[in-house]
N, C-alpha and C. Protein backbone atom coordinates (compact mmCIF):
# COMPACT_ATOMS: atom_id res chain seq x y z
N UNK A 1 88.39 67.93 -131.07
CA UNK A 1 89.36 68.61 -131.91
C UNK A 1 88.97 68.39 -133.38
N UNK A 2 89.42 69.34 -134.12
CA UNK A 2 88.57 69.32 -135.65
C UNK A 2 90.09 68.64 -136.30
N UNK A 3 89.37 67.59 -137.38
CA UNK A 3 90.62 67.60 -138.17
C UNK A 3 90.81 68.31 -139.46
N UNK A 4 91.76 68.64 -139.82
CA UNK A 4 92.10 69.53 -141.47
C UNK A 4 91.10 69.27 -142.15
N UNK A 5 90.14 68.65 -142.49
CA UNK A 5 89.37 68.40 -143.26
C UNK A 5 88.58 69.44 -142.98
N UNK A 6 88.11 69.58 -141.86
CA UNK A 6 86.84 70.06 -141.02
C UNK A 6 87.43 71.99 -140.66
N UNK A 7 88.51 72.25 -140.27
CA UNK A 7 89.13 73.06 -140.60
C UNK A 7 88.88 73.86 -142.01
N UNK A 8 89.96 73.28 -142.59
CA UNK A 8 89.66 73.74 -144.07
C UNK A 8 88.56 74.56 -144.35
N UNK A 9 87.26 73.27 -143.93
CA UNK A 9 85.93 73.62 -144.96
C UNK A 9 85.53 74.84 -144.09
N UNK A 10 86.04 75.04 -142.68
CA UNK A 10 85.39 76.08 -141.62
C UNK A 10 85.66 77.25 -142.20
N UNK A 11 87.64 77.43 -142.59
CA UNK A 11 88.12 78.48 -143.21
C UNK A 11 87.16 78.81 -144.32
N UNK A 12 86.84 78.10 -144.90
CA UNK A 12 86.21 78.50 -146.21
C UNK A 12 85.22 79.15 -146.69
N UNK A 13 84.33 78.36 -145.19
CA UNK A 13 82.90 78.88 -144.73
C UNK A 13 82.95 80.31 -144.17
N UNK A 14 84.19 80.93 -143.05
CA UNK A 14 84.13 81.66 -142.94
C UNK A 14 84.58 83.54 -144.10
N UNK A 15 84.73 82.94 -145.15
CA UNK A 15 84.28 83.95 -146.08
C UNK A 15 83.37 84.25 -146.23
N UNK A 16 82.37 83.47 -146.23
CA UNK A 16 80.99 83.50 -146.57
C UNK A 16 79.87 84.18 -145.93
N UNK A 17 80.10 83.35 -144.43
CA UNK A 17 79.43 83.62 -143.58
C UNK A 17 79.94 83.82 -142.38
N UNK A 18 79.15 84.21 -141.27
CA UNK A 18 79.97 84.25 -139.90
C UNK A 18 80.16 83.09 -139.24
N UNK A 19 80.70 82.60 -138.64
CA UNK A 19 80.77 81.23 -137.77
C UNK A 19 80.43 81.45 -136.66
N UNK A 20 79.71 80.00 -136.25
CA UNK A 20 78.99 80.53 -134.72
C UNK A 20 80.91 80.22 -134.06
N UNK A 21 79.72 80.69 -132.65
CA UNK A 21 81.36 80.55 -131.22
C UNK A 21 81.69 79.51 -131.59
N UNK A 22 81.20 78.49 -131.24
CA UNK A 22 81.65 77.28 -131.31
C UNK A 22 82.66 76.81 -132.42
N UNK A 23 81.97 77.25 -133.97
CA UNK A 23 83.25 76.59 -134.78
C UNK A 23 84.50 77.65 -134.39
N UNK A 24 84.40 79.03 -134.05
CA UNK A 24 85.35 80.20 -134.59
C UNK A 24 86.13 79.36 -133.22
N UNK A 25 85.64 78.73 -131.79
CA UNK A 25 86.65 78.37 -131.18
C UNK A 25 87.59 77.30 -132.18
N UNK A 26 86.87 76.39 -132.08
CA UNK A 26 87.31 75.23 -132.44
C UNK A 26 88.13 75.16 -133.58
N UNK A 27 88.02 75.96 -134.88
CA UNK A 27 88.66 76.69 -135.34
C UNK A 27 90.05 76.80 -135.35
N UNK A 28 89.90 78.29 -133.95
CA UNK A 28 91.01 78.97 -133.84
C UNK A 28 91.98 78.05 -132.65
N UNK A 29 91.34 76.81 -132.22
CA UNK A 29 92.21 76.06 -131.52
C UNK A 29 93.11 75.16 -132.10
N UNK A 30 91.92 74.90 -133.53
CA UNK A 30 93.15 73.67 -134.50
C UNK A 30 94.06 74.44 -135.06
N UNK A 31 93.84 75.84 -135.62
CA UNK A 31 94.70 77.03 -136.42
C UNK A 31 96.11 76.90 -135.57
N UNK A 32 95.95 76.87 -134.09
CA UNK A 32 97.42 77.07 -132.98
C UNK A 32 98.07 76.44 -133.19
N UNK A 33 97.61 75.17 -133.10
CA UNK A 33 98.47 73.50 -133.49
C UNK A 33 99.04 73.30 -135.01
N UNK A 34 98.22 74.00 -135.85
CA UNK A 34 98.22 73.05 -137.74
C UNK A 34 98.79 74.29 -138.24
N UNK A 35 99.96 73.96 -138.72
CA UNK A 35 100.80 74.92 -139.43
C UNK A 35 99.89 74.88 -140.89
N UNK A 36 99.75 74.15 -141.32
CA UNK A 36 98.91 74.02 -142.47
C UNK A 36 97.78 74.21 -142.82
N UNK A 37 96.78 74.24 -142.16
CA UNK A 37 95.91 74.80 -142.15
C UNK A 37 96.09 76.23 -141.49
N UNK A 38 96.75 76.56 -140.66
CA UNK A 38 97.25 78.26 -140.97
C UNK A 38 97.39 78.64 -141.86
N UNK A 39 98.46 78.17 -142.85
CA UNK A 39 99.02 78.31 -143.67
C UNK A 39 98.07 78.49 -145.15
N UNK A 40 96.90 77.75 -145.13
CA UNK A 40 95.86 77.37 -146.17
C UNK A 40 94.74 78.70 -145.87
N UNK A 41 94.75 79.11 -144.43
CA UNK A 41 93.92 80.21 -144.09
C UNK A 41 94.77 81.96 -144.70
N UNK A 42 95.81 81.77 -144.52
CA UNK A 42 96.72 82.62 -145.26
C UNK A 42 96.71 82.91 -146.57
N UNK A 43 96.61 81.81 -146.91
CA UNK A 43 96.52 82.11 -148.34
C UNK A 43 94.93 82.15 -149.32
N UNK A 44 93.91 81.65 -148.37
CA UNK A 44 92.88 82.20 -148.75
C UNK A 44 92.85 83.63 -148.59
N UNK A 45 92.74 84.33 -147.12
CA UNK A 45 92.36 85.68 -146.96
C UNK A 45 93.48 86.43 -147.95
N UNK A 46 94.89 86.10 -148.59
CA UNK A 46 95.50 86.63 -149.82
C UNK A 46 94.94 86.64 -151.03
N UNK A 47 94.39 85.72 -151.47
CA UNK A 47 93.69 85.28 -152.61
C UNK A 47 92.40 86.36 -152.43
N UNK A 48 91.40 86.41 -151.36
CA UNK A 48 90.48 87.23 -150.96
C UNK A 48 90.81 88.89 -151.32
N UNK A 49 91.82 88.95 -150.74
CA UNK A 49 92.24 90.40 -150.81
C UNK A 49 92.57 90.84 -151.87
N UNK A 50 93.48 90.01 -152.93
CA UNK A 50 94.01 90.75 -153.75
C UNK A 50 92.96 90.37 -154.82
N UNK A 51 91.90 89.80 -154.95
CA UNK A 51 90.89 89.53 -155.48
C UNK A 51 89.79 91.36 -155.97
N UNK A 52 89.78 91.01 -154.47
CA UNK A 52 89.30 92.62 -154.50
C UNK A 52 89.70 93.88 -154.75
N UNK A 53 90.91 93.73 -154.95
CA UNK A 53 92.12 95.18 -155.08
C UNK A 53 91.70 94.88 -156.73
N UNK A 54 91.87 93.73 -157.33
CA UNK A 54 91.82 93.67 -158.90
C UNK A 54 90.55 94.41 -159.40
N UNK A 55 89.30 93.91 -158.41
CA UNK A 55 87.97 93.90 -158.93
C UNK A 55 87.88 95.58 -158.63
N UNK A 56 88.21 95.90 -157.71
CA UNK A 56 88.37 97.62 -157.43
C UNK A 56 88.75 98.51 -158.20
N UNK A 57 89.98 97.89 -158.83
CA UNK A 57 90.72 98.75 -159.95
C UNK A 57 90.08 98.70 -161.33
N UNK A 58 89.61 97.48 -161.61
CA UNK A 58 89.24 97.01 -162.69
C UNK A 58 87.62 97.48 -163.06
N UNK A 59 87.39 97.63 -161.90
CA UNK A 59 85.26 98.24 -162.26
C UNK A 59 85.44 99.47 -161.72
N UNK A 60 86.28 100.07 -160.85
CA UNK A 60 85.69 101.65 -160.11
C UNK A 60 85.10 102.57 -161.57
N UNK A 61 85.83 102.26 -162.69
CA UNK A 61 85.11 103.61 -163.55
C UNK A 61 83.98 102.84 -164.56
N UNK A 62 83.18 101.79 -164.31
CA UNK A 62 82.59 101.19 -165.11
C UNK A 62 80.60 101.36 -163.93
């Protein structure tokens, strides 16, 4: 079982890059259990998104 630490850095990684099976299980098994690290994955892919809505609006005519 991964702890939040290990989590976390997975979430983080998976912006980046793809995760093999193995972490995306392991992963998505600690995600079921850890409200908080749900919760930390939430608010990255928000941060992600509205990141890009800014950068979209802000460069499309440049």
């Amino acid at each position: 079982m991964l702890k939040c630490k290990d989590a976390c850095r997975l979430v983080s990684e998976s912006q980046d890059r793809p995760l093999t099976k193995r972490e995306k299980i392991a992963l998505r098994l600690h995600l079921l259990i850890c409200r908080y690290c749900k919760n930390y994955e939430k608010q990255l892919n928000f941060i992600r998104e509205q990141t890009e809505k800014w950068r979209n609006q802000n460069f499309k005519d440049k």
